[in-house]
Each structure stands twice: as structure tokens, then as C-alpha cells.
PDB file of N, CA and C in Angstrom:
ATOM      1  N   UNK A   1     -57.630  43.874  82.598  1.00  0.00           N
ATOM      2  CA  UNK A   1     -58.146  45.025  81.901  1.00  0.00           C
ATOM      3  C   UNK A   1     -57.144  45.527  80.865  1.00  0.00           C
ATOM      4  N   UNK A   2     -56.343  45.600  81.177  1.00  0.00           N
ATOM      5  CA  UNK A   2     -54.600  45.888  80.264  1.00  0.00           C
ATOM      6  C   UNK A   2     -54.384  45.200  79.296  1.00  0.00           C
ATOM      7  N   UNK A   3     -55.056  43.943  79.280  1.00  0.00           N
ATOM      8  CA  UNK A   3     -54.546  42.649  78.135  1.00  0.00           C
ATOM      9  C   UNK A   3     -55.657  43.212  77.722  1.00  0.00           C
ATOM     10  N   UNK A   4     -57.269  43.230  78.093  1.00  0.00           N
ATOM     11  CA  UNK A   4     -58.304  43.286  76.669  1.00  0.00           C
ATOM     12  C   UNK A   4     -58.138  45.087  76.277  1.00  0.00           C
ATOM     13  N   UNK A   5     -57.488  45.818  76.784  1.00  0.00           N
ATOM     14  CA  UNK A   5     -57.446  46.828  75.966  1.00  0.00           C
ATOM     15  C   UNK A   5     -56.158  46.822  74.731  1.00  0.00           C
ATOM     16  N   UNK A   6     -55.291  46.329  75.002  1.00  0.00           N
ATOM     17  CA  UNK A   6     -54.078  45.774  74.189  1.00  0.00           C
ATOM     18  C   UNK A   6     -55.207  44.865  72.734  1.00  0.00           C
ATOM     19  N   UNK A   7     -55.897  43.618  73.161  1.00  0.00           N
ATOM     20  CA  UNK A   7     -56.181  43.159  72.541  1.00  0.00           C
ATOM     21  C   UNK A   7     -56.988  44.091  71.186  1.00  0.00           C
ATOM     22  N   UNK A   8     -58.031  44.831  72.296  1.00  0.00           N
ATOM     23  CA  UNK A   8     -58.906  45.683  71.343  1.00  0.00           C
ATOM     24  C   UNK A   8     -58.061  46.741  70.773  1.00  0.00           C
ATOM     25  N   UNK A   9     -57.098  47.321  71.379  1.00  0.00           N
ATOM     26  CA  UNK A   9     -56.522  48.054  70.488  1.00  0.00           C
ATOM     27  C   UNK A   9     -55.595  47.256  69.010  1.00  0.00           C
ATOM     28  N   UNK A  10     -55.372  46.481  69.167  1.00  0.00           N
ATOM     29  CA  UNK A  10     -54.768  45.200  68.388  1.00  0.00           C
ATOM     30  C   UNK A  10     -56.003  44.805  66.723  1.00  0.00           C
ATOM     31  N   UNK A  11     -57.085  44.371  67.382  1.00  0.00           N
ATOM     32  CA  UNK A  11     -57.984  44.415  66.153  1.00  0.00           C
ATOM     33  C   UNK A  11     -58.413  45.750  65.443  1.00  0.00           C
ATOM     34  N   UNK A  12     -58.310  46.402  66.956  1.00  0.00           N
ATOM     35  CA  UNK A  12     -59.237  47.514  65.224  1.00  0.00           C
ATOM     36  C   UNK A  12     -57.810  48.509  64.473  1.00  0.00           C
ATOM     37  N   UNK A  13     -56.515  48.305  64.961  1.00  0.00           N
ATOM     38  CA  UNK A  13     -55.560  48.218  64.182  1.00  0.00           C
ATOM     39  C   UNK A  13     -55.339  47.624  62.692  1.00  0.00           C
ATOM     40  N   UNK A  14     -55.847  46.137  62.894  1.00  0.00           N
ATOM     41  CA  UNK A  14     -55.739  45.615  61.975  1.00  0.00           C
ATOM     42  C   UNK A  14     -56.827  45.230  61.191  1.00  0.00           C
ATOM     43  N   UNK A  15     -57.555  45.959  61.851  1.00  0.00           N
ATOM     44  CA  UNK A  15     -58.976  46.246  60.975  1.00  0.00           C
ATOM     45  C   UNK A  15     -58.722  47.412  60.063  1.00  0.00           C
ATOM     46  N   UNK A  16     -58.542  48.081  60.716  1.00  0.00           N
ATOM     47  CA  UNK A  16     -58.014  49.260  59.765  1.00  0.00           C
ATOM     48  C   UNK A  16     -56.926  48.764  58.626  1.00  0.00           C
ATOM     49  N   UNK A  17     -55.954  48.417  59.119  1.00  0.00           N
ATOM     50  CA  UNK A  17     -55.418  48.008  57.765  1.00  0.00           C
ATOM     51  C   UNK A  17     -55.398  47.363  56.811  1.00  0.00           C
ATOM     52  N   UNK A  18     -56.486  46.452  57.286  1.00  0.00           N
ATOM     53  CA  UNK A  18     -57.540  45.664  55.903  1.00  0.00           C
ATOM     54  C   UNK A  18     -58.394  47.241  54.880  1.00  0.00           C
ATOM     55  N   UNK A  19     -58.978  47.571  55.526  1.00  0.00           N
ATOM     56  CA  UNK A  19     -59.710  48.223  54.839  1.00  0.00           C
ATOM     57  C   UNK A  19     -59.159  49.126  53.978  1.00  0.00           C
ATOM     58  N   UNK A  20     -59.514  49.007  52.655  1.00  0.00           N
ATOM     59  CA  UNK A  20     -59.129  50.062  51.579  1.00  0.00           C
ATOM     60  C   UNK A  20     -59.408  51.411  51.315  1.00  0.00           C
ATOM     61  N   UNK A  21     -58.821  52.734  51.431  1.00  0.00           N
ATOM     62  CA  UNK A  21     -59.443  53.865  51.417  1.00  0.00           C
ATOM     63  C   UNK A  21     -59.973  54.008  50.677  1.00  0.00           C
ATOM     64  N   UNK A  22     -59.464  54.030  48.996  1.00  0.00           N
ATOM     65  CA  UNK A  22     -60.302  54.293  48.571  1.00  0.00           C
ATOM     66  C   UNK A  22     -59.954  53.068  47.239  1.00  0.00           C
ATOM     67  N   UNK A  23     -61.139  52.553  45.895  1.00  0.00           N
ATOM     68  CA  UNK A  23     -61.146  51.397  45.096  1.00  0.00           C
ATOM     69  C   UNK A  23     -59.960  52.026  44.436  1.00  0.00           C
ATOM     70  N   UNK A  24     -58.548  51.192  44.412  1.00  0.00           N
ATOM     71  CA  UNK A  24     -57.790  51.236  43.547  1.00  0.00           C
ATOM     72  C   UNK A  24     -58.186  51.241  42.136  1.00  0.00           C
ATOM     73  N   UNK A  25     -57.336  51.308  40.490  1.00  0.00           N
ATOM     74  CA  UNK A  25     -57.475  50.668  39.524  1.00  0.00           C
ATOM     75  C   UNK A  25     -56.521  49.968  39.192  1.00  0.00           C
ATOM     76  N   UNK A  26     -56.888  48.499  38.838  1.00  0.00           N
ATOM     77  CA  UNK A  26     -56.025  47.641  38.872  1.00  0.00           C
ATOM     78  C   UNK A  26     -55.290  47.055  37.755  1.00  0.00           C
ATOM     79  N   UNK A  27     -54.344  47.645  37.763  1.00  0.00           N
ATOM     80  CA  UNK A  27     -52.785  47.883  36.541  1.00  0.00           C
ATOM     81  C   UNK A  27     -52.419  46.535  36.360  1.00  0.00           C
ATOM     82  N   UNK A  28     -52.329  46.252  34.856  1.00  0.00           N
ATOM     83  CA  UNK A  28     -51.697  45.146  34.217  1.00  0.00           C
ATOM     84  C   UNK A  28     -53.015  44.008  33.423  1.00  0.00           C
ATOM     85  N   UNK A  29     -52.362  43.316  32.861  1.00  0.00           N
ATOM     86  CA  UNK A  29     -53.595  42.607  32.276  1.00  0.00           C
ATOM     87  C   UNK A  29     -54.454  41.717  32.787  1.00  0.00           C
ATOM     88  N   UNK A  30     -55.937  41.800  31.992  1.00  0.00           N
ATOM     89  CA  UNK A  30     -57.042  41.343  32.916  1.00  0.00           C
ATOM     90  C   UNK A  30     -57.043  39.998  32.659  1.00  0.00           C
ATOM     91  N   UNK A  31     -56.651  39.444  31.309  1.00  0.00           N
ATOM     92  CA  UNK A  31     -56.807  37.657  31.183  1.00  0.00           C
ATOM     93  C   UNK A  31     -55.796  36.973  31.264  1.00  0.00           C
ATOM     94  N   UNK A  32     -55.678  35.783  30.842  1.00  0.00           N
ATOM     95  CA  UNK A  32     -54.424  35.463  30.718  1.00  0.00           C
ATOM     96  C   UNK A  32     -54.045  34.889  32.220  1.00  0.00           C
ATOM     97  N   UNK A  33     -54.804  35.109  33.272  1.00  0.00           N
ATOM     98  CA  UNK A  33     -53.950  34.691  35.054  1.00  0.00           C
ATOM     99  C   UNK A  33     -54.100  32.822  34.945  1.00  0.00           C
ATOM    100  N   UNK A  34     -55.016  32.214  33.764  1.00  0.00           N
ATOM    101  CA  UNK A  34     -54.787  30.906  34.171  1.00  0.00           C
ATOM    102  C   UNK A  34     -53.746  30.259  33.229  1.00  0.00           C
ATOM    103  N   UNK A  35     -53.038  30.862  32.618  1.00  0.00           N
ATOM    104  CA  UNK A  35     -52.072  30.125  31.833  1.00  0.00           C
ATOM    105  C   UNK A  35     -51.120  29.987  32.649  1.00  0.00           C
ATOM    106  N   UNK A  36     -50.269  28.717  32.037  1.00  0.00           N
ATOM    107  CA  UNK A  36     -49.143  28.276  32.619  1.00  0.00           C
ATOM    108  C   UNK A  36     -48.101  28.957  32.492  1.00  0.00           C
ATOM    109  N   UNK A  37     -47.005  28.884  33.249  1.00  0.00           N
ATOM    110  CA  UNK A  37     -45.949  30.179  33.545  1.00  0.00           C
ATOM    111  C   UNK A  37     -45.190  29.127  32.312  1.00  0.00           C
ATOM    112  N   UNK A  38     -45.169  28.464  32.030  1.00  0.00           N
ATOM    113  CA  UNK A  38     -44.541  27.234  31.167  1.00  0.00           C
ATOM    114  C   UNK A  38     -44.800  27.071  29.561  1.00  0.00           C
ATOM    115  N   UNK A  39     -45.598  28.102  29.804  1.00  0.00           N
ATOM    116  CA  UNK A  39     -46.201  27.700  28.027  1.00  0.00           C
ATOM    117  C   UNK A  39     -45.721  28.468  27.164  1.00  0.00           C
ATOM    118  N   UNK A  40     -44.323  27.245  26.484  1.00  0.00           N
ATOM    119  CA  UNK A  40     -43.942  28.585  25.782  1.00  0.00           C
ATOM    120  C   UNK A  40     -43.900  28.481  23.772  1.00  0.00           C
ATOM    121  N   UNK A  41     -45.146  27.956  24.379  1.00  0.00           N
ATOM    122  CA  UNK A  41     -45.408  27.533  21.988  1.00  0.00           C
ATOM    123  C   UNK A  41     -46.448  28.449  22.004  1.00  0.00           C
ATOM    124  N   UNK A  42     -46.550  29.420  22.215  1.00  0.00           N
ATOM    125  CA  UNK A  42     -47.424  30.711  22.554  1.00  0.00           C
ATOM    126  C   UNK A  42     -47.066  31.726  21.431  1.00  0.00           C
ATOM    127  N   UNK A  43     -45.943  32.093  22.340  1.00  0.00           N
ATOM    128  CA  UNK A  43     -44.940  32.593  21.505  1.00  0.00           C
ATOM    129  C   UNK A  43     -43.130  32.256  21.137  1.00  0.00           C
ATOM    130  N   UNK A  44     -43.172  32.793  19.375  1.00  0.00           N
ATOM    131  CA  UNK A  44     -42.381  31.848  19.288  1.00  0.00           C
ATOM    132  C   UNK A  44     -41.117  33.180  18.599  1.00  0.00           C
ATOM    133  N   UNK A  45     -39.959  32.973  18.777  1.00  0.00           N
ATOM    134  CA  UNK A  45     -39.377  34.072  18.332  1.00  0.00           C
ATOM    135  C   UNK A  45     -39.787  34.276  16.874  1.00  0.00           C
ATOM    136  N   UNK A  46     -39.349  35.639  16.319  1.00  0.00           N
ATOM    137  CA  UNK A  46     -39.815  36.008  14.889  1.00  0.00           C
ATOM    138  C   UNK A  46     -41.418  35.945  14.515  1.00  0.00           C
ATOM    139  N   UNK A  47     -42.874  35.535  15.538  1.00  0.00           N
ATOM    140  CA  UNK A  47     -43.714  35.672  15.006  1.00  0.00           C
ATOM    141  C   UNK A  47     -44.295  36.623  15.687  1.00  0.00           C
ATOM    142  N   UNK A  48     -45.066  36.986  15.449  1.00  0.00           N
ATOM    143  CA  UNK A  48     -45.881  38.518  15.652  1.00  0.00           C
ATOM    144  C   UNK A  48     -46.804  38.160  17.460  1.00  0.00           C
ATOM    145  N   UNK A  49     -46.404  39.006  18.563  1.00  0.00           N
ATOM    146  CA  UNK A  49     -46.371  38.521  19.671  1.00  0.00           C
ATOM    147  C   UNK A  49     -48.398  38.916  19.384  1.00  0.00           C
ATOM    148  N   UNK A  50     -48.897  38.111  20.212  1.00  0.00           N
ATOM    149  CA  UNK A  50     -50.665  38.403  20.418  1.00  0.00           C
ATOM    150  C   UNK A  50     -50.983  39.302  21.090  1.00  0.00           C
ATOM    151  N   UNK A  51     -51.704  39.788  20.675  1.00  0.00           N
ATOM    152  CA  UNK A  51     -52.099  41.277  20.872  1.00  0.00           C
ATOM    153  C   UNK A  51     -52.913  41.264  22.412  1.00  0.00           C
ATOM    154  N   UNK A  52     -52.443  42.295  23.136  1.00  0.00           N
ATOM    155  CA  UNK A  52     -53.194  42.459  24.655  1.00  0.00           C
ATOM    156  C   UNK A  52     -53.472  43.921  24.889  1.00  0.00           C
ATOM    157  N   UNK A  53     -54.363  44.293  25.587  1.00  0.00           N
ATOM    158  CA  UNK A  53     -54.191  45.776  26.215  1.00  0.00           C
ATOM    159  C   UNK A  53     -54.172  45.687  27.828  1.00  0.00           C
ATOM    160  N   UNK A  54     -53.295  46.722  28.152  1.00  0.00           N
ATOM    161  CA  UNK A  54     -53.092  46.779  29.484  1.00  0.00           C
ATOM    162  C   UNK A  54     -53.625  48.277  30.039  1.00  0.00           C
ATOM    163  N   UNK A  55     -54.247  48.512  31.274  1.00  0.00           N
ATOM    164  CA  UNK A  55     -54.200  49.524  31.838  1.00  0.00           C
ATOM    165  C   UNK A  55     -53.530  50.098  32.398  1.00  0.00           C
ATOM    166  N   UNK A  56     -53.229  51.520  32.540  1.00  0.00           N
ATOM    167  CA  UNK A  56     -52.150  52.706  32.547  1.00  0.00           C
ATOM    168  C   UNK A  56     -52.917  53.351  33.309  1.00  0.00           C
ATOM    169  N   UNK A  57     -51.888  53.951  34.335  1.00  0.00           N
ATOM    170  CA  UNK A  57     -52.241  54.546  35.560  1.00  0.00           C
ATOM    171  C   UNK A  57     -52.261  56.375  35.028  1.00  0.00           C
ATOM    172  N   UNK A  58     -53.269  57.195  34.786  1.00  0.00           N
ATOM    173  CA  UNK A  58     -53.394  58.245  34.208  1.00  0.00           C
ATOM    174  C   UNK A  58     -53.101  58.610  32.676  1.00  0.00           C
ATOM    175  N   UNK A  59     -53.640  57.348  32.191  1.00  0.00           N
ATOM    176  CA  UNK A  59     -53.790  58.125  30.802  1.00  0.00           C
ATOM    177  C   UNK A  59     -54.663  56.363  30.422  1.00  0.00           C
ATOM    178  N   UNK A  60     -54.987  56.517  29.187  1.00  0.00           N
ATOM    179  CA  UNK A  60     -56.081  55.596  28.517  1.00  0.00           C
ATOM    180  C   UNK A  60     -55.123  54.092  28.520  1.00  0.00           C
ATOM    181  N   UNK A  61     -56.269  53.147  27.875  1.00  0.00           N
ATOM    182  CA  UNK A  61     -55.604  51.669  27.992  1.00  0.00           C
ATOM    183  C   UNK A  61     -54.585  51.584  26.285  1.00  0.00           C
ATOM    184  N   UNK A  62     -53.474  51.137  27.006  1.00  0.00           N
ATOM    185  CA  UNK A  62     -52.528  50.455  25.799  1.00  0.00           C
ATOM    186  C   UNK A  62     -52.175  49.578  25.643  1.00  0.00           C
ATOM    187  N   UNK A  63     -52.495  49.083  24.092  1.00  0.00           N
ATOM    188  CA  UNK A  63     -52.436  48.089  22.881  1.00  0.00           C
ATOM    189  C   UNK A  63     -51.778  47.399  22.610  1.00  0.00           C
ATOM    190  N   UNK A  64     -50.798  47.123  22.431  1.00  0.00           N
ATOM    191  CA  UNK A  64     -49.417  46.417  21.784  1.00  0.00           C
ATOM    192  C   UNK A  64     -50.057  46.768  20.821  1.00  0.00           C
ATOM    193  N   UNK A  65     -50.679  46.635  19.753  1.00  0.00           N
ATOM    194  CA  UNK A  65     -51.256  46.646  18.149  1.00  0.00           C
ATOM    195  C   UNK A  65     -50.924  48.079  17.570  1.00  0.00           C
ATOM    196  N   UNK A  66     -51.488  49.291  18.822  1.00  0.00           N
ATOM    197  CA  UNK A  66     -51.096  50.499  18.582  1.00  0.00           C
ATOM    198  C   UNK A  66     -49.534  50.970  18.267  1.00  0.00           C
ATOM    199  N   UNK A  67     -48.232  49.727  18.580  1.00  0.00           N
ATOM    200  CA  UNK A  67     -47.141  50.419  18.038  1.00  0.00           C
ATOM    201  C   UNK A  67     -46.949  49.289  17.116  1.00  0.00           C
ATOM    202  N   UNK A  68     -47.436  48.455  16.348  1.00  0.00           N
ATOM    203  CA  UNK A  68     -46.758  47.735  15.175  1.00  0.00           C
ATOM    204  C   UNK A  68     -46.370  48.850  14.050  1.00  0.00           C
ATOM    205  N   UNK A  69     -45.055  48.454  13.458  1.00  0.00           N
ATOM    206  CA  UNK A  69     -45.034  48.786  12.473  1.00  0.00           C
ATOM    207  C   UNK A  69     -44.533  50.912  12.656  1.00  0.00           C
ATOM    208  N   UNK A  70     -45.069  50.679  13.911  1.00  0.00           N
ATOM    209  CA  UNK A  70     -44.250  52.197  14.104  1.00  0.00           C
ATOM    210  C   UNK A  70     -42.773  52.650  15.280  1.00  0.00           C
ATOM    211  N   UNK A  71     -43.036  51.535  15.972  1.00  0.00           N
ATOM    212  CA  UNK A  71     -41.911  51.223  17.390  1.00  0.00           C
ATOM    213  C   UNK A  71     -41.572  49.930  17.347  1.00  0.00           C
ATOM    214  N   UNK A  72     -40.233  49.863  18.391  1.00  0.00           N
ATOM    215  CA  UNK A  72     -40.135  48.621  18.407  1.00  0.00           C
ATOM    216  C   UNK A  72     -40.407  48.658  19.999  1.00  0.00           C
ATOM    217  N   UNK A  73     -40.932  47.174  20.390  1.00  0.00           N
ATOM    218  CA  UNK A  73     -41.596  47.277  21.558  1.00  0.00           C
ATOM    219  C   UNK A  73     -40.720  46.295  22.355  1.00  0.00           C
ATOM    220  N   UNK A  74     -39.917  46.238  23.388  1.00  0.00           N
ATOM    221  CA  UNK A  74     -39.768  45.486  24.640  1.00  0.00           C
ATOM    222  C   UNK A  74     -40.681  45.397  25.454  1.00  0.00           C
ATOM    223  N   UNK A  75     -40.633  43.922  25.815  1.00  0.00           N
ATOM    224  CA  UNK A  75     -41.666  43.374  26.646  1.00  0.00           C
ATOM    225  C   UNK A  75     -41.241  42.702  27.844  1.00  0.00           C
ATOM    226  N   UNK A  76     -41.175  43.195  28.837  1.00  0.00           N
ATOM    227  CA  UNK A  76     -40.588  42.984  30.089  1.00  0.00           C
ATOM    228  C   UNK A  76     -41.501  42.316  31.166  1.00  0.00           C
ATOM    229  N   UNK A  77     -41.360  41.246  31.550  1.00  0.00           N
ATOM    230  CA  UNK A  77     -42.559  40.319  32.555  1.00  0.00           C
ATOM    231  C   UNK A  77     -41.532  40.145  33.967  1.00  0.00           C
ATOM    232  N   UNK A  78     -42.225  40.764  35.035  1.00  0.00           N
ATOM    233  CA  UNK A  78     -41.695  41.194  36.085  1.00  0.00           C
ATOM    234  C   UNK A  78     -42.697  40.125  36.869  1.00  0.00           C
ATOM    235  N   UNK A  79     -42.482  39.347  38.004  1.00  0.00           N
ATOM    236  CA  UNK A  79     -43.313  38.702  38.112  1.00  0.00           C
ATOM    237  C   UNK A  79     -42.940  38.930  40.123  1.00  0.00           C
ATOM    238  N   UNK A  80     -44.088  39.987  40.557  1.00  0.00           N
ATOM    239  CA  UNK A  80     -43.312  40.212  41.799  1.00  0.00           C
ATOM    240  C   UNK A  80     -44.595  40.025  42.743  1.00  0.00           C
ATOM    241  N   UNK A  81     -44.280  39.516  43.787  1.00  0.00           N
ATOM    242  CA  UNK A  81     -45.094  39.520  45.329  1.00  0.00           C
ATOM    243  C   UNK A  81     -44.497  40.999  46.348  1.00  0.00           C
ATOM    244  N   UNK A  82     -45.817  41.595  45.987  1.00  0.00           N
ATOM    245  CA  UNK A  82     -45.720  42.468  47.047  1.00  0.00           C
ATOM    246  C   UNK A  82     -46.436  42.219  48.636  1.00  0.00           C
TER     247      UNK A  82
END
């Protein structure tokens, strides 16, 4: 009786922690996941990097296009497993 209450307390533990409270929004860019981590005649130094928009967590989606010519932009690729 001790083991199947362990057990059942065990799944709906981890039932619960599957389940999502509430639909995240999901930060960073939407295309681009089948290119190769390798491809790098894409971009080439000195030419004008291709334009993407990314989503931003409380405020609207941003451009790269929106700072040409007015900022200079660093582009930082963090590539992490959470």
C-alpha cells in the first residue's frame, strides 16, 4: 500500500510539472532553426547583416532594419540548453 501511494504520489508530481500554467511567449527568432550552425557565407564581414525581427518580452517586435544607419548594433548568439 506504501509503494502504490509513493508511486501515485510520484506521477501526479510529475504530472504537474509537465503542465504549463499558463502559454508562455516565445522569445527569439521564429525561422532560421534549420540552418546549419556552420554556414558561414551568410554573412560576411563588412556586408550589411540580413534583416530579422525578434520578439521582446513587454514591449513590440524588433527589427535589426529599425537601427541602420542610426546605432551601431552588436549581435550576440548565445546558444544555451536550459
Amino acid at each position: 500500500m506504501i509503494r502504490s501511494s509513493k508511486f501515485l504520489i510520484s506521477l501526479v508530481s510529475f504530472m504537474v510539472g509537465c503542465v504549463s500554467e499558463n502559454d508562455e511567449m516565445v522569445l527569439g527568432p521564429v525561422d532560421g532553426f534549420d540552418l546549419s550552425g556552420l554556414d558561414l557565407e551568410r554573412v560576411q564581414a563588412g556586408h550589411l547583416a540580413p534583416d530579422f525581427t525578434l520578439s521582446a518580452l513587454n514591449q513590440p517586435p524588433i527589427t535589426l532594419s529599425e537601427f541602420r544607419g542610426s546605432k551601431n548594433v552588436v549581435l550576440v548568439f548565445y546558444r544555451g540548453k536550459w
